[in-house]
Structure formats: C-alpha cells, structure tokens
PDB file of N, CA and C in Angstrom:
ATOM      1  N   UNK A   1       0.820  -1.194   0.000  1.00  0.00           N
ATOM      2  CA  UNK A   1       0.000   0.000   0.000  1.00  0.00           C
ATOM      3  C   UNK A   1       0.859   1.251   0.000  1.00  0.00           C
ATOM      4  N   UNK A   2       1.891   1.149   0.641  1.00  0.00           N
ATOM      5  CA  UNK A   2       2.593   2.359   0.778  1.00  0.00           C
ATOM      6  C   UNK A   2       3.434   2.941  -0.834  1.00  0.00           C
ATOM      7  N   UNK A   3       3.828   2.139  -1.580  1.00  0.00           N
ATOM      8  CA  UNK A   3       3.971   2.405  -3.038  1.00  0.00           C
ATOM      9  C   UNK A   3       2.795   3.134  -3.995  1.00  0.00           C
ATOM     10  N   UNK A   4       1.808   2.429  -3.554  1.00  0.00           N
ATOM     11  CA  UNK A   4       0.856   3.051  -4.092  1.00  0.00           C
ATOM     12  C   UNK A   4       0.220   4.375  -3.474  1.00  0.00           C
ATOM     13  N   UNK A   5       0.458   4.642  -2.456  1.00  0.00           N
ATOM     14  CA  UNK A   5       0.123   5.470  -1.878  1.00  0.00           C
ATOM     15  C   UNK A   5      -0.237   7.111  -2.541  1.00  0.00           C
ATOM     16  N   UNK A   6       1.706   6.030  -2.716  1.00  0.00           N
ATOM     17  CA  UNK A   6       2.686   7.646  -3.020  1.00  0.00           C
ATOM     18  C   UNK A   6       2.211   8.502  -4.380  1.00  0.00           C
ATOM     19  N   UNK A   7       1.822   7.124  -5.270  1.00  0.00           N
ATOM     20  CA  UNK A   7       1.369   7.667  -6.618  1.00  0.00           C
ATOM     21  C   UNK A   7      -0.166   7.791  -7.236  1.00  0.00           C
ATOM     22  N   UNK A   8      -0.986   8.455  -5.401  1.00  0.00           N
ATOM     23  CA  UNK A   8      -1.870   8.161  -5.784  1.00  0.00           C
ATOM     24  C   UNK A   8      -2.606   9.514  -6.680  1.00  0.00           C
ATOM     25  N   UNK A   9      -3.424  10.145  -7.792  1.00  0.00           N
ATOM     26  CA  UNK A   9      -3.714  11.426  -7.850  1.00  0.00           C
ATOM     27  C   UNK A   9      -4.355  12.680  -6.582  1.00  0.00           C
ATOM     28  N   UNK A  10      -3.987  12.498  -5.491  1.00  0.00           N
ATOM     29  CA  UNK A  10      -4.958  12.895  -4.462  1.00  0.00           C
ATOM     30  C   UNK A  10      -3.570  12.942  -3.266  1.00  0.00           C
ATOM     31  N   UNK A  11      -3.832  14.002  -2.526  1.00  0.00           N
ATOM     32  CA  UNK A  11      -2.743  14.180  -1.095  1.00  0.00           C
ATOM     33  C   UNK A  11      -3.411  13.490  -0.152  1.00  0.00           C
ATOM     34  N   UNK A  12      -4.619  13.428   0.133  1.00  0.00           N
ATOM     35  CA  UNK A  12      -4.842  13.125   1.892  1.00  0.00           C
ATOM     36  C   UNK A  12      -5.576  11.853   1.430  1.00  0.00           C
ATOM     37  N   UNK A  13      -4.906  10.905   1.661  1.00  0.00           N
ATOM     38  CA  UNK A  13      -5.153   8.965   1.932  1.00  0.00           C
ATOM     39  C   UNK A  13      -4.514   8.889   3.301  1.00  0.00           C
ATOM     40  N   UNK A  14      -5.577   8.171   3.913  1.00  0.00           N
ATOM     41  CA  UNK A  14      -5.809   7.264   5.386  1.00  0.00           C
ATOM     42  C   UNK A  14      -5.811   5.912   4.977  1.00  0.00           C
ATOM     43  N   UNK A  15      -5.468   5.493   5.880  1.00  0.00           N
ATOM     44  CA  UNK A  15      -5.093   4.327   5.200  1.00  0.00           C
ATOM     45  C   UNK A  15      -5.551   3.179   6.652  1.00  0.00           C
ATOM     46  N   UNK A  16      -5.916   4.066   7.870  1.00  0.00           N
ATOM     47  CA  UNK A  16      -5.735   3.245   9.380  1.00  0.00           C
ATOM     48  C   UNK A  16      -7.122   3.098   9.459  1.00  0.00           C
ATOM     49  N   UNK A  17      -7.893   3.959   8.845  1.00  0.00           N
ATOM     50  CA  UNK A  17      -9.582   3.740   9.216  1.00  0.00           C
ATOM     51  C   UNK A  17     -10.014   2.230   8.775  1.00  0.00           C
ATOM     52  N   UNK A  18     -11.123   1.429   9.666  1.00  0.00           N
ATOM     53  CA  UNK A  18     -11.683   0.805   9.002  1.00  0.00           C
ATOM     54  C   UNK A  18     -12.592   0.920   8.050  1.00  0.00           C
ATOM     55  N   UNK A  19     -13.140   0.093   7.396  1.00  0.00           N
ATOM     56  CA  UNK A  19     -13.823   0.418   6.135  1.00  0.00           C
ATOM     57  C   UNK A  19     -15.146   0.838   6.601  1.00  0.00           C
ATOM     58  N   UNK A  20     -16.033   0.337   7.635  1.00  0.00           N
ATOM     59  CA  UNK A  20     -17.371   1.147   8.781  1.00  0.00           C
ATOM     60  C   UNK A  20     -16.719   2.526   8.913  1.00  0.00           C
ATOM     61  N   UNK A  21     -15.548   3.029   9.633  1.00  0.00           N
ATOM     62  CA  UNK A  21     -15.325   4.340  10.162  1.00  0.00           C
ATOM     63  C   UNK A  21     -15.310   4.799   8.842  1.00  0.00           C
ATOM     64  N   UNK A  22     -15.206   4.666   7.762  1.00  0.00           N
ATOM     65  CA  UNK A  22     -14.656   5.142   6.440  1.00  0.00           C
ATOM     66  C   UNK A  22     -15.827   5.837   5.382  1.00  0.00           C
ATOM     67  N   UNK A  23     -17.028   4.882   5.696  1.00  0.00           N
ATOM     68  CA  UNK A  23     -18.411   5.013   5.445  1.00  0.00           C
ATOM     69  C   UNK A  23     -19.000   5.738   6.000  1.00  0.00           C
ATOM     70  N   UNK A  24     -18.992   5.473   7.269  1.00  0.00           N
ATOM     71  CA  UNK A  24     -19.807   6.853   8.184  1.00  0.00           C
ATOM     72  C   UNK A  24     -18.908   7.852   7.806  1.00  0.00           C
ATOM     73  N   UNK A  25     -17.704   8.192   7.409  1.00  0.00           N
ATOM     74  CA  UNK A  25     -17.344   9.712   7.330  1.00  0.00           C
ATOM     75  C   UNK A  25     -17.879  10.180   5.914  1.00  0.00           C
ATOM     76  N   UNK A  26     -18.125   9.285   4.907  1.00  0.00           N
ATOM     77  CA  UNK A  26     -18.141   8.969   3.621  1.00  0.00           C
ATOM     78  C   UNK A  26     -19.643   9.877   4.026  1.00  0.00           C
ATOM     79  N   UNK A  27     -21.269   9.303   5.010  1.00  0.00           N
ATOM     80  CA  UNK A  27     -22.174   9.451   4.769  1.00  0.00           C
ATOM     81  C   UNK A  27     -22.239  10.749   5.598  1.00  0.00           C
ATOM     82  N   UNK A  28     -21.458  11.100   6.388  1.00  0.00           N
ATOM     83  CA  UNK A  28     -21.174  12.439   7.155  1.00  0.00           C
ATOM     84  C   UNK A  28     -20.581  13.687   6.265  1.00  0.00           C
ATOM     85  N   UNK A  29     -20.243  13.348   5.137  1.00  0.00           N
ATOM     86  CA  UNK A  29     -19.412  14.294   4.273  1.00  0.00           C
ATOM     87  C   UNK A  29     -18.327  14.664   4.775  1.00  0.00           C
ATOM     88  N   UNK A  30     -17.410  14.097   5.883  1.00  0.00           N
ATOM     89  CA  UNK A  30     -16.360  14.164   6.039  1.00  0.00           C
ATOM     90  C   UNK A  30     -15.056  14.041   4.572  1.00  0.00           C
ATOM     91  N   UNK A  31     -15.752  13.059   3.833  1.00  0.00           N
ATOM     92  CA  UNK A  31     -14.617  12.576   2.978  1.00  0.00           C
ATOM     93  C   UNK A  31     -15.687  12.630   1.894  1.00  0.00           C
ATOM     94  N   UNK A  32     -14.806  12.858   0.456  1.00  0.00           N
ATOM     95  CA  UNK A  32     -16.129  12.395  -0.622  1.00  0.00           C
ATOM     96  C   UNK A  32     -16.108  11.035  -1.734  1.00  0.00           C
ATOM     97  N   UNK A  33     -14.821  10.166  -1.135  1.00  0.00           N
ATOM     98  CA  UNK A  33     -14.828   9.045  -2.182  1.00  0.00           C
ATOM     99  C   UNK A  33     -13.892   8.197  -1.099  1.00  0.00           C
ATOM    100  N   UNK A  34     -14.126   6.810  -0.825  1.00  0.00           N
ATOM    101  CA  UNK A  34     -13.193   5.747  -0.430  1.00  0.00           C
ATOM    102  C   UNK A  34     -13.322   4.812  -1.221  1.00  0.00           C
ATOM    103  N   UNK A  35     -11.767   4.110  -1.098  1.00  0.00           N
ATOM    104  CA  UNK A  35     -11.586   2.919  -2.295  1.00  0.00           C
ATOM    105  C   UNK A  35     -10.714   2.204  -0.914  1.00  0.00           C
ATOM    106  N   UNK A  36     -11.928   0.795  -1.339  1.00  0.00           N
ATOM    107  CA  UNK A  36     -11.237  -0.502  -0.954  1.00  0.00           C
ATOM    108  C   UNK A  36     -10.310  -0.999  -1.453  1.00  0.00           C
ATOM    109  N   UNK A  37      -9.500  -1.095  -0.712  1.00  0.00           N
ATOM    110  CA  UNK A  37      -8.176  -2.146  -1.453  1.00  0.00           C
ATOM    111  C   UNK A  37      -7.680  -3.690  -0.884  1.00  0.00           C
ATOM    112  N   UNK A  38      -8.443  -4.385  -0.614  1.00  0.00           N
ATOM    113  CA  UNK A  38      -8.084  -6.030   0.071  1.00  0.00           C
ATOM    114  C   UNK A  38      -6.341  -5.813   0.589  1.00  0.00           C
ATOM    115  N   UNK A  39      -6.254  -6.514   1.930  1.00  0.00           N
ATOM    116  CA  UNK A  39      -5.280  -6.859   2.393  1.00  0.00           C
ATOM    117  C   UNK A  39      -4.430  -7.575   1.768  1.00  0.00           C
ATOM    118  N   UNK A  40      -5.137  -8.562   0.598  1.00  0.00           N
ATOM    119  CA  UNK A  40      -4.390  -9.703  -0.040  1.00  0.00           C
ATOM    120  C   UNK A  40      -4.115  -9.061  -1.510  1.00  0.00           C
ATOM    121  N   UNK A  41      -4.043  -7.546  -1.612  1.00  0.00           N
ATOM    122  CA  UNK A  41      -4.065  -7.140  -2.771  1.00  0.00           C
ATOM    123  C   UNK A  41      -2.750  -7.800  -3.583  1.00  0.00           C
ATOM    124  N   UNK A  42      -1.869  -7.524  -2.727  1.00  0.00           N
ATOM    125  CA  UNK A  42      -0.596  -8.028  -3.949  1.00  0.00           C
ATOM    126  C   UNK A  42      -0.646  -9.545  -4.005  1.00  0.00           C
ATOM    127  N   UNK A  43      -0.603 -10.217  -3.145  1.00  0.00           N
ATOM    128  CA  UNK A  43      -0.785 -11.684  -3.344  1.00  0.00           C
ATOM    129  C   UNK A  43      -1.452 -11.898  -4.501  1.00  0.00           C
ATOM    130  N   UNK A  44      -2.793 -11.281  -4.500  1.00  0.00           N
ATOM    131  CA  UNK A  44      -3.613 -11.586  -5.460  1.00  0.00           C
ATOM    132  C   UNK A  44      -2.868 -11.251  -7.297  1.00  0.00           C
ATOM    133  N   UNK A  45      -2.299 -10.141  -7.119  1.00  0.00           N
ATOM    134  CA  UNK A  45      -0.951  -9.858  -8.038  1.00  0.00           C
ATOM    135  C   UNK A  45      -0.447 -10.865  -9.081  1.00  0.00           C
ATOM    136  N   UNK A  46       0.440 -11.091  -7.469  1.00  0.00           N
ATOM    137  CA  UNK A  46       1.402 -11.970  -7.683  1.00  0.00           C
ATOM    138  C   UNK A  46       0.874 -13.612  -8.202  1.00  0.00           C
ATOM    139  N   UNK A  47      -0.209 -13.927  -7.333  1.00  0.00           N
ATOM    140  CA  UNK A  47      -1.210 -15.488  -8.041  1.00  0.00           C
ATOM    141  C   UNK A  47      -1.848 -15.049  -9.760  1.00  0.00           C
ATOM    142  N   UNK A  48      -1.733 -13.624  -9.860  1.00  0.00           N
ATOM    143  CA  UNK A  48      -2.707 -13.643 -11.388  1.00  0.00           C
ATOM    144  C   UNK A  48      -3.828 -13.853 -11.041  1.00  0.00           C
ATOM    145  N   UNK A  49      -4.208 -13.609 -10.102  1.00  0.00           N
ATOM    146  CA  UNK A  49      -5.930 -13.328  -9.673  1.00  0.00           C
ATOM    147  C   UNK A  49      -6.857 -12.335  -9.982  1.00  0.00           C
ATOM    148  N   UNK A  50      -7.568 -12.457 -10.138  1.00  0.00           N
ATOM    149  CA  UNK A  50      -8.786 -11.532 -10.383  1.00  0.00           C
ATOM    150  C   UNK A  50      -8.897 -10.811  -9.479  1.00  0.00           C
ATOM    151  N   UNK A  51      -8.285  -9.158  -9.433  1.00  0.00           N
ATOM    152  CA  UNK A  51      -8.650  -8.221  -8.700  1.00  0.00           C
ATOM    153  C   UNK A  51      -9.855  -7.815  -8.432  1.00  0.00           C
ATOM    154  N   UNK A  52      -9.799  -7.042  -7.089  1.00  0.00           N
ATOM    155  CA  UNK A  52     -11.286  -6.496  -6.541  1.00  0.00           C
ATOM    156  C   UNK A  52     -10.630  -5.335  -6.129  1.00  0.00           C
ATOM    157  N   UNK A  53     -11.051  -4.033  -6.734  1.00  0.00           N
ATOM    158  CA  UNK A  53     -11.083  -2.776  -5.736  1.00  0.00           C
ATOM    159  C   UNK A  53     -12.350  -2.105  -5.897  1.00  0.00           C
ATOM    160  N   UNK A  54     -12.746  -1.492  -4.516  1.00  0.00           N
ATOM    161  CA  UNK A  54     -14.030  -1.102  -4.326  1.00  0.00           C
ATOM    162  C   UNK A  54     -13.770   0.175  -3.908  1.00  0.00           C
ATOM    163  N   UNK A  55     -15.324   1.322  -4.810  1.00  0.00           N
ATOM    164  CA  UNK A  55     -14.959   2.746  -4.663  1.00  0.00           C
ATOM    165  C   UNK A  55     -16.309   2.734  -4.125  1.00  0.00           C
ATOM    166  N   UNK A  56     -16.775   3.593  -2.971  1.00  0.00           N
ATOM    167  CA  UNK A  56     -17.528   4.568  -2.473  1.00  0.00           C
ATOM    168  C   UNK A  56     -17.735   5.554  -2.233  1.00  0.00           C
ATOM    169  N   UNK A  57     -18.828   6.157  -3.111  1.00  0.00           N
ATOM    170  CA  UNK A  57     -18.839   7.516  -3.146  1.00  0.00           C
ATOM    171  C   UNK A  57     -20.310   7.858  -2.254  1.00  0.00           C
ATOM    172  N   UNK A  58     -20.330   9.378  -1.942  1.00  0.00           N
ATOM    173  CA  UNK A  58     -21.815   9.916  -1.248  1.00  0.00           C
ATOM    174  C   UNK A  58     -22.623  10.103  -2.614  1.00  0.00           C
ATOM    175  N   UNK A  59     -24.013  10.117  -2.674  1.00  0.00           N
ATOM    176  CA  UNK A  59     -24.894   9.935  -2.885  1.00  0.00           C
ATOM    177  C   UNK A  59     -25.055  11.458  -3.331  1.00  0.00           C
ATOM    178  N   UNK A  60     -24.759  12.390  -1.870  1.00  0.00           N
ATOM    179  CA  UNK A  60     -25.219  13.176  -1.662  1.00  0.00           C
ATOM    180  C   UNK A  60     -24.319  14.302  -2.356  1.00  0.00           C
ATOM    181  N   UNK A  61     -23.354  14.019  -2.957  1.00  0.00           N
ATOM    182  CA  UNK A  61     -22.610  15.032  -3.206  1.00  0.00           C
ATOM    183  C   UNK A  61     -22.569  15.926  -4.364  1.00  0.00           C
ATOM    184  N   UNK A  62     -22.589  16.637  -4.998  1.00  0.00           N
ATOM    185  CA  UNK A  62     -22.691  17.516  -5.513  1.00  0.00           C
ATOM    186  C   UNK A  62     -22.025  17.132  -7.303  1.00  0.00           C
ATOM    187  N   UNK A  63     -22.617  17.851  -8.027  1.00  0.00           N
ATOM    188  CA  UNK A  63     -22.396  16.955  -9.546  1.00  0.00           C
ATOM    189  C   UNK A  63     -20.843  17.541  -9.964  1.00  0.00           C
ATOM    190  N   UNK A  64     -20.014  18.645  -9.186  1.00  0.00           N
ATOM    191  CA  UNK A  64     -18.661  18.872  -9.593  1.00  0.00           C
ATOM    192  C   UNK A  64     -17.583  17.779  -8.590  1.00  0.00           C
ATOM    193  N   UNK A  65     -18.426  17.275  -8.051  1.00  0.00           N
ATOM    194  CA  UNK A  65     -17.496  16.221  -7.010  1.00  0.00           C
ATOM    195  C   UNK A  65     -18.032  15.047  -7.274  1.00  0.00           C
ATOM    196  N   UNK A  66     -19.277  15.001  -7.882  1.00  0.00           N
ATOM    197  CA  UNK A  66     -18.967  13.474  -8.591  1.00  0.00           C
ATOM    198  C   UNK A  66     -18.136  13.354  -9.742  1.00  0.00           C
ATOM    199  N   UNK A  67     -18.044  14.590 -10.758  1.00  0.00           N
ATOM    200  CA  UNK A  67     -17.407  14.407 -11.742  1.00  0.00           C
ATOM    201  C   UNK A  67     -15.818  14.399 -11.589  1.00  0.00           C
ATOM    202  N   UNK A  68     -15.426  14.921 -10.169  1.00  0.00           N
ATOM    203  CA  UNK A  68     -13.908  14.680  -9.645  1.00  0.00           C
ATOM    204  C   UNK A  68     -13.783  13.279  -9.219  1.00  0.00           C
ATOM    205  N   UNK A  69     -15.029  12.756  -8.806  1.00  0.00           N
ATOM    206  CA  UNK A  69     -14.744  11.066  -8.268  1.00  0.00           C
ATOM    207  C   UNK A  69     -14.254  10.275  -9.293  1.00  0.00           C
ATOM    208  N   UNK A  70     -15.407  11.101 -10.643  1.00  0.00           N
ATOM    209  CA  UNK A  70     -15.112   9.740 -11.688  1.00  0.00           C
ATOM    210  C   UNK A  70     -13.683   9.963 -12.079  1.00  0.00           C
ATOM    211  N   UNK A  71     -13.473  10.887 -11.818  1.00  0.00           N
ATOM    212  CA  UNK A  71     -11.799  11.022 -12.850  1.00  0.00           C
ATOM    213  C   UNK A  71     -11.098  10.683 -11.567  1.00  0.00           C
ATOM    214  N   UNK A  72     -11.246  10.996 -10.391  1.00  0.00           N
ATOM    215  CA  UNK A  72      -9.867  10.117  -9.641  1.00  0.00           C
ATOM    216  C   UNK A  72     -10.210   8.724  -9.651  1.00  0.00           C
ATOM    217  N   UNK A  73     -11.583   7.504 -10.008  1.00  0.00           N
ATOM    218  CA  UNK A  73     -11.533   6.649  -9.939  1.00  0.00           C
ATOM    219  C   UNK A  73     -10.396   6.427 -11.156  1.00  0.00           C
ATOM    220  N   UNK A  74     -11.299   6.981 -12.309  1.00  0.00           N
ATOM    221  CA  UNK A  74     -10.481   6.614 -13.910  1.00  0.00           C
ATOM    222  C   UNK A  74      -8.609   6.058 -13.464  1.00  0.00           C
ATOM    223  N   UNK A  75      -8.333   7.790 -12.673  1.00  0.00           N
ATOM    224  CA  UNK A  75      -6.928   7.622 -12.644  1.00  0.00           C
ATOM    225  C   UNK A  75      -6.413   6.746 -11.694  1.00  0.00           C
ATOM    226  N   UNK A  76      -6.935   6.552 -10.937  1.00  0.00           N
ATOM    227  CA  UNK A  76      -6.442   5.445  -9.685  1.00  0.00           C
ATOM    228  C   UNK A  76      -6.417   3.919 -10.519  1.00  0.00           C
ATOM    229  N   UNK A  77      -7.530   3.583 -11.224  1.00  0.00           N
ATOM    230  CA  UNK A  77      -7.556   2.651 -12.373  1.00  0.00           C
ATOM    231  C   UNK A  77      -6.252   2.087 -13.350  1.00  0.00           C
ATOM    232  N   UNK A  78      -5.955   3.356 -13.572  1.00  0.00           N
ATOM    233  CA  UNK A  78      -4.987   3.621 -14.791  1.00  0.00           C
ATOM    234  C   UNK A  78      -3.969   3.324 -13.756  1.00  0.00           C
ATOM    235  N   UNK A  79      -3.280   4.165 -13.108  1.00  0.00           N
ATOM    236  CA  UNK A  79      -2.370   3.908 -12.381  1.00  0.00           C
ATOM    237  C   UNK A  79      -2.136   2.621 -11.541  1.00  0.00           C
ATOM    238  N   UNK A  80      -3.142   1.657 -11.768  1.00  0.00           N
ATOM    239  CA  UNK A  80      -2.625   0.238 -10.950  1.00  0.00           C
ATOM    240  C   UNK A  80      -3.028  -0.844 -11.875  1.00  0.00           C
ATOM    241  N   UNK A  81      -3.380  -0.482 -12.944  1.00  0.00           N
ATOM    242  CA  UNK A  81      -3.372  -0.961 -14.336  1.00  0.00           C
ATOM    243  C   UNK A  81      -1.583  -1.147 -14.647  1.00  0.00           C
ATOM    244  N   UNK A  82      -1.118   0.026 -14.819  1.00  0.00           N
ATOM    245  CA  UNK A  82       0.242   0.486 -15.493  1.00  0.00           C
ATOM    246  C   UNK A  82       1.080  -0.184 -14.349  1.00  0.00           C
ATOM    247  N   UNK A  83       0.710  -0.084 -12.563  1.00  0.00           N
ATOM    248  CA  UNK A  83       1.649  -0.432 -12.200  1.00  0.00           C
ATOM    249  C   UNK A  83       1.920  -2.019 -12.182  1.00  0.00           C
ATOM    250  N   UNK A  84       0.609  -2.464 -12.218  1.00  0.00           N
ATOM    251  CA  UNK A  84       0.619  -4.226 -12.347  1.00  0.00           C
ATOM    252  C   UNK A  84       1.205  -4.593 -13.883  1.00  0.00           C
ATOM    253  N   UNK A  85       1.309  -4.339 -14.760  1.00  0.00           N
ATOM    254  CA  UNK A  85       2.069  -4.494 -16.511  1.00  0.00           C
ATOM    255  C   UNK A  85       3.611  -4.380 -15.742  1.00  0.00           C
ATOM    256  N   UNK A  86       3.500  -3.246 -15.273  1.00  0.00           N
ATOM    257  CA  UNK A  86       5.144  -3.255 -15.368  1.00  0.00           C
ATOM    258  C   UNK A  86       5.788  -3.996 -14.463  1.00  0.00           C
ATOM    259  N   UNK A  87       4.967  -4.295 -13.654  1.00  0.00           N
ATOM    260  CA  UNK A  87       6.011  -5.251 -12.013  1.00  0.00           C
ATOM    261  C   UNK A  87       5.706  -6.829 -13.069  1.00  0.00           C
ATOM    262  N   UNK A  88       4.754  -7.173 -13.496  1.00  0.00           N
ATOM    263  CA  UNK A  88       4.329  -8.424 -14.459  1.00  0.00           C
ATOM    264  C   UNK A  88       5.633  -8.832 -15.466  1.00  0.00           C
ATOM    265  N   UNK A  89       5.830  -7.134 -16.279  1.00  0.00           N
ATOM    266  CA  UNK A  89       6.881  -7.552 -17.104  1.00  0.00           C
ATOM    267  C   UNK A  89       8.518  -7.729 -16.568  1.00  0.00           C
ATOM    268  N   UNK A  90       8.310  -7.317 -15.892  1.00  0.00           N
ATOM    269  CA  UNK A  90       9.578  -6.991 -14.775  1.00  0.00           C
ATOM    270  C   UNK A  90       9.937  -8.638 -14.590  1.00  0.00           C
ATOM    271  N   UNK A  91       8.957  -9.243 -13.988  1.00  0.00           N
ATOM    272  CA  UNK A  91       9.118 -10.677 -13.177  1.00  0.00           C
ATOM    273  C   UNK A  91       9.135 -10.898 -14.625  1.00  0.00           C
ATOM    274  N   UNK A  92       8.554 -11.640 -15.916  1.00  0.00           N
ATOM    275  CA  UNK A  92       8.816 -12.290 -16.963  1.00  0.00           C
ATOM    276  C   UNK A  92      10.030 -11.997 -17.798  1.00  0.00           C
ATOM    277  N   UNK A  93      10.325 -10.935 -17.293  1.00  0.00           N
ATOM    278  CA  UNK A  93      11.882 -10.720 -18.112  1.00  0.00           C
ATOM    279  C   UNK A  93      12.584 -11.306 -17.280  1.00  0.00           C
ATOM    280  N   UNK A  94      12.705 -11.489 -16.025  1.00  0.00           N
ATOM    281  CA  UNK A  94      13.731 -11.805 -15.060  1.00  0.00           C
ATOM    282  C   UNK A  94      13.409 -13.159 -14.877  1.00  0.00           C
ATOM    283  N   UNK A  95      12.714 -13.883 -15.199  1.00  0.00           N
ATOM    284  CA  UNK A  95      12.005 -15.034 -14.875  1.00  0.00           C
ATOM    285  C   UNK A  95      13.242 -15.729 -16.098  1.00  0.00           C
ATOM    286  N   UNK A  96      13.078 -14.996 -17.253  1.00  0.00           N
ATOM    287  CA  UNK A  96      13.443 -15.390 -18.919  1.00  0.00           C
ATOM    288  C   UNK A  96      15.098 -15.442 -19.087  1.00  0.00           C
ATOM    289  N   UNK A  97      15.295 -14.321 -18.349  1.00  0.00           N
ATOM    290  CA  UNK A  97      16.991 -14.290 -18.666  1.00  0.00           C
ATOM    291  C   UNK A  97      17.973 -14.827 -17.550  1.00  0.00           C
ATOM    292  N   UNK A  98      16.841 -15.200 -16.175  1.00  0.00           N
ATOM    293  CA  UNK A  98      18.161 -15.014 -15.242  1.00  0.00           C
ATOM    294  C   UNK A  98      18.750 -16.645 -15.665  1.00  0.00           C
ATOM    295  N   UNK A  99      18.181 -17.699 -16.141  1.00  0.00           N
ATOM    296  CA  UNK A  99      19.128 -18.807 -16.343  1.00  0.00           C
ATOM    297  C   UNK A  99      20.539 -18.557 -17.246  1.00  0.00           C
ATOM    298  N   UNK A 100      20.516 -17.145 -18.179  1.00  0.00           N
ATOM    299  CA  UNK A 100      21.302 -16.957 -19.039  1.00  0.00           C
ATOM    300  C   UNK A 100      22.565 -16.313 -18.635  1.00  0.00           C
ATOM    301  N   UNK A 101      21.661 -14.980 -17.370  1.00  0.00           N
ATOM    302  CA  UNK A 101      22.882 -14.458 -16.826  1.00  0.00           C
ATOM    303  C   UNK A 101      23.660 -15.539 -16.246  1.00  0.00           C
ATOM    304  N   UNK A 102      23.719 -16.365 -15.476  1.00  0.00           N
ATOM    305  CA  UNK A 102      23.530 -17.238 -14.542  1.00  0.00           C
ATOM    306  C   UNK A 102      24.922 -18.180 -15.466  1.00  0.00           C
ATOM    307  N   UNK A 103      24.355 -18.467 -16.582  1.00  0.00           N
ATOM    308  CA  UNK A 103      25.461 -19.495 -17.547  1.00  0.00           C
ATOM    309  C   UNK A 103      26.698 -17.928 -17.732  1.00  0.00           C
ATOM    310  N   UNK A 104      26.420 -17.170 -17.731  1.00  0.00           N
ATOM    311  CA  UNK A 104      27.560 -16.301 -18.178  1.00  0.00           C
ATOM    312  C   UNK A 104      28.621 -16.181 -17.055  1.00  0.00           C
ATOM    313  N   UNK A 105      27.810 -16.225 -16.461  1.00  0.00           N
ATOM    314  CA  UNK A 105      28.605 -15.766 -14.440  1.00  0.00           C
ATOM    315  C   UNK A 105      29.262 -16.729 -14.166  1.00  0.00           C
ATOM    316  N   UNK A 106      28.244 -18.067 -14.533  1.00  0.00           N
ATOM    317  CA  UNK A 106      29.716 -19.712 -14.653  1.00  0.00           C
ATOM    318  C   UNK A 106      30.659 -19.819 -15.394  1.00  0.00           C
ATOM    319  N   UNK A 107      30.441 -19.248 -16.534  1.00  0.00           N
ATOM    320  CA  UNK A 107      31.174 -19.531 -17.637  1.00  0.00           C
ATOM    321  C   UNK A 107      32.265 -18.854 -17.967  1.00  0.00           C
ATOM    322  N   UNK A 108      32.367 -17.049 -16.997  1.00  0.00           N
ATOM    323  CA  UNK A 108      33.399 -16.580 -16.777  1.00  0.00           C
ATOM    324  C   UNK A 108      34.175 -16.810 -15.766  1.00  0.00           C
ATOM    325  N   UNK A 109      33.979 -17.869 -14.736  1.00  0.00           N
ATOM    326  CA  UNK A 109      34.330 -18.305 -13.620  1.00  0.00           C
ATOM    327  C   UNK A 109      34.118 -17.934 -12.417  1.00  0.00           C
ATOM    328  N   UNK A 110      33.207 -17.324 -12.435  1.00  0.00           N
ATOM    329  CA  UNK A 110      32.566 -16.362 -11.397  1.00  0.00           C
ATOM    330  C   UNK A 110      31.656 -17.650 -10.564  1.00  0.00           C
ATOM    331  N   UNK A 111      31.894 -18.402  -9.367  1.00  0.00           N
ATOM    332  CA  UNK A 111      31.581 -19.199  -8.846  1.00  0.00           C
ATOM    333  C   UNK A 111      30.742 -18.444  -7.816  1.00  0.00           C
ATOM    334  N   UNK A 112      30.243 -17.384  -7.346  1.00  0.00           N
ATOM    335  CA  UNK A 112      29.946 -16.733  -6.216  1.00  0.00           C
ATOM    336  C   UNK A 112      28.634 -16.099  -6.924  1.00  0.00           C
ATOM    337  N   UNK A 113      27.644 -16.829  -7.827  1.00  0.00           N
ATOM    338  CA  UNK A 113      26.461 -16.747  -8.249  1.00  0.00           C
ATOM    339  C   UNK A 113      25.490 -16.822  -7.751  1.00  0.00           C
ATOM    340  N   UNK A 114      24.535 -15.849  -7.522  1.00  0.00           N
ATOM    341  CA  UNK A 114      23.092 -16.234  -6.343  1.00  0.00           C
ATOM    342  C   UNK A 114      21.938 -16.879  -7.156  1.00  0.00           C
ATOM    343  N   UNK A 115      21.493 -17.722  -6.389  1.00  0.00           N
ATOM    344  CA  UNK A 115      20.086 -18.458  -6.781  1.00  0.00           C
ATOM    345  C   UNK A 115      19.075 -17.671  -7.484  1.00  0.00           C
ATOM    346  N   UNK A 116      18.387 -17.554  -8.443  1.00  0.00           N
ATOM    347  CA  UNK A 116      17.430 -16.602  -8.561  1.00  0.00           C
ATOM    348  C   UNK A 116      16.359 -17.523  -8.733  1.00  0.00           C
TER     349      UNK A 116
END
C-alpha cells in the first residue's frame, strides 16, 4: 500500500480507518470518495488473480465532485493498471533471462552466483 500510496492522484489517503469508520465519514461528508483495497491485494498480483477494488462515493454530493470522483476513480484505475504491466513484465523478463545471466557468471568463472 505504501507504493501506491505515493502515486496516488490525491494528497490526503488514510489508510488506518476501518472500512465502517470510512463510510460513516463517507455518509457524514467528512470525505467524498473511499476505495477498498483487500489486504491480499498483492498476493492476489502476484497469483494472477482476479482483482477487486471497491470505490464509495456519497450519494449526496454535488455533480462537480462526482465528476472529480469519476476522474480520480479513472486515474487510480490507470495507475494500478500500469503499475501491475510493469512489475508483471519486470518478473517475466527476469524469470526469462536469469538462467542466461547465470550461464555467463559460470562460464566466466565467477563461482559466487546467487540463486534466482
């Protein structure tokens, strides 16, 4: 969570509330949009699972702050779209070459090779 945090479009993310305290501030107008993010988010990642993130918005809020919800949903979207491709391609490139580095590092005599 804390990676994502950082790149999220928006400054003020809580991250300690439960998802009840999160709602009542949600129906209090404390806040005007929360997004669920599962504990098992990266696991789920990392298995190639079928993500779940959940957005809640007020009801009550006003049609220039729904139209800010939809675009920070859009971008929050986009942004964990882009970041799951690239950590994906990341592991399949490294998945692909490290047997190769691996023959090079033996093959120059470099005996002090780590497991990958």
């Amino acid at each position: 969570m804390g990676n994502l945090k950082d790149k999220l479009p928006f400054k003020q993310v809580t991250t300690a509330d439960s998802l009840s305290k999160s709602k009542s501030k949600l129906n209090d107008r404390q806040v005007s949009l929360v997004i669920e993010i599962s504990s098992s988010f990266s696991e789920s990642v990392m298995a190639q699972k079928v993500l779940s993130i959940k957005y809640f918005v007020s009801d009550s809020n006003g049609m220039l702050q729904n139209s800010l919800n939809k675009s920070v949903i859009s971008q929050v979207k986009d942004q964990i779209a882009t970041a799951i491709t690239s950590a994906k391609t990341t592991q399949a490139l490294a998945t692909m070459l490290a047997p190769e580095i691996k023959q090079k590092a033996m093959a120059s005599g470099n005996t002090d090779v780590p497991q990958i």
